[in-house]
Protein backbone atom coordinates (compact mmCIF):
# COMPACT_ATOMS: atom_id res chain seq x y z
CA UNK A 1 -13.31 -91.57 -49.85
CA UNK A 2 -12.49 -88.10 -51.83
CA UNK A 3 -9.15 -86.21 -51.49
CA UNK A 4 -10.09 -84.42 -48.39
CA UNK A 5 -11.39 -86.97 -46.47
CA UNK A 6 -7.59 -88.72 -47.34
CA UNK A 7 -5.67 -85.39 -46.49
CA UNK A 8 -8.09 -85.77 -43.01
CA UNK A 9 -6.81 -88.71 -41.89
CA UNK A 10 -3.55 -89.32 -44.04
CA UNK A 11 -1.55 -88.82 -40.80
CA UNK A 12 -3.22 -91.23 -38.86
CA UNK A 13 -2.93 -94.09 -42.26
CA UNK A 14 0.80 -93.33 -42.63
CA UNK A 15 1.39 -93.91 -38.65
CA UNK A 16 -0.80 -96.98 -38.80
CA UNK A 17 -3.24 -95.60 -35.94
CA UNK A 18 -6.66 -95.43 -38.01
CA UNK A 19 -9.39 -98.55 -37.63
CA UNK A 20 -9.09 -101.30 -40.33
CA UNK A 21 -11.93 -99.62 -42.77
CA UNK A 22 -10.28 -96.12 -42.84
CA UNK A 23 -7.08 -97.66 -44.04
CA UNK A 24 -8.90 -100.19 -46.50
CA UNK A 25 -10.78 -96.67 -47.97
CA UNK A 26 -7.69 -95.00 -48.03
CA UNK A 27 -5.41 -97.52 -49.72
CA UNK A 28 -8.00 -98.08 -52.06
CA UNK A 29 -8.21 -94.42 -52.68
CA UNK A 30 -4.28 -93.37 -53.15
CA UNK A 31 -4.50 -96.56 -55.32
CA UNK A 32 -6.94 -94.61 -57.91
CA UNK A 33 -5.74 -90.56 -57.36
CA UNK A 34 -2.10 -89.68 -57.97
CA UNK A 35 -1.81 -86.38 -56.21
CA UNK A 36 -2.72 -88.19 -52.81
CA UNK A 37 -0.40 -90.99 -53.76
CA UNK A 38 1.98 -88.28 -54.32
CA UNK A 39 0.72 -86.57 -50.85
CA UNK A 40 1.92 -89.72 -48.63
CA UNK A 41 4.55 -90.21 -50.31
CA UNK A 42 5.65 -86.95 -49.32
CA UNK A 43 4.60 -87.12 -46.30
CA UNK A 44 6.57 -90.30 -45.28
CA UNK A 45 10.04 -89.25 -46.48
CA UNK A 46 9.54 -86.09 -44.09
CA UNK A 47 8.79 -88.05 -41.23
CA UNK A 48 11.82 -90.56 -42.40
CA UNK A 49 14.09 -87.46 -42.05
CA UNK A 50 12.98 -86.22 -39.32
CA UNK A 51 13.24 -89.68 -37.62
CA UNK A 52 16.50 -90.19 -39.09
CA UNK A 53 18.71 -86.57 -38.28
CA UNK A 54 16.43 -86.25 -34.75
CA UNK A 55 15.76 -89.38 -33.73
CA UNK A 56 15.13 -88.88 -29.91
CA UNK A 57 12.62 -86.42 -30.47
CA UNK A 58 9.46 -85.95 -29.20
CA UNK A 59 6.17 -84.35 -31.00
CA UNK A 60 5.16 -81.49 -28.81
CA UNK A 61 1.82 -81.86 -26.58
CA UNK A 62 -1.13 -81.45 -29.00
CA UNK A 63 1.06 -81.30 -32.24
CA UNK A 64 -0.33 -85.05 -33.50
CA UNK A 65 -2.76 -84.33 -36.28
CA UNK A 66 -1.27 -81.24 -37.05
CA UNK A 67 0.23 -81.60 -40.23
CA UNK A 68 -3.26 -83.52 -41.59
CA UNK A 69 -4.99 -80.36 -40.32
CA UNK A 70 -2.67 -77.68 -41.91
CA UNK A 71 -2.90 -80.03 -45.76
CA UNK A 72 -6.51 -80.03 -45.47
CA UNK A 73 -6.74 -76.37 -44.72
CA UNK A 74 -4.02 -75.73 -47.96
CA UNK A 75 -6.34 -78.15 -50.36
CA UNK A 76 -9.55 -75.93 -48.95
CA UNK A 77 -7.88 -72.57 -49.66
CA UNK A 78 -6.82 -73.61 -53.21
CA UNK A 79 -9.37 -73.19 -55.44
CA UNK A 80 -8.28 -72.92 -59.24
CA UNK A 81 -10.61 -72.91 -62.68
CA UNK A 82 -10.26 -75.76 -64.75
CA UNK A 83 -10.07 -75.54 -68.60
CA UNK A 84 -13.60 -76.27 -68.87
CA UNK A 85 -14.70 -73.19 -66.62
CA UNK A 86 -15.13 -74.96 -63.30
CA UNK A 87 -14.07 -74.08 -59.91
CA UNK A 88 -11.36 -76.89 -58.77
CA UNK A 89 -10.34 -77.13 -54.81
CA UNK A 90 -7.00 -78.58 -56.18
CA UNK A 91 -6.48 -81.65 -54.78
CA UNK A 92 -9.76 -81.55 -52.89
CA UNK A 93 -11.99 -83.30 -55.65
């Protein structure tokens, strides 16, 4: 698994709703790259607040996946060079 196969399907790993070899790929993948570590992280203490000061509410109709859609689009779009003269997606490796 790269970094934007994780950012994919992060969503679905954090909530627990992925089959048992997507989450065995992706633990073993935050487990050996930082900035995803980093990523879920992140993305767990948002969805801890947002649990915690709303915690009644509802995702709109269509919104699950969402937030895995919009990071994957963000690590597509950012494209650096590296020190070495290569063109980095960012997190995307």
């Amino acid at each position: 698994m790269n970094c934007k196969d994780f950012t994919a399907c992060m969503e679905g790993f954090i909530d627990g709703d992925v089959e048992k070899d997507i989450k065995e790929k992706c633990e073993s993948h935050i487990k050996e790259c930082r900035s995803c570590m980093e990523k879920a992280m992140n993305f767990e203490k948002c969805i801890e607040f947002f649990k915690c000061c709303m915690p009644d509410a509802k995702p709109p109709e269509g919104m699950k996946g969402w937030m895995s859609r919009f990071m994957a689009q963000c690590c597509e779009n950012e494209k650096t060079e590296t020190k070495e003269g290569k063109t980095s997606t960012g997190c995307c490796n």
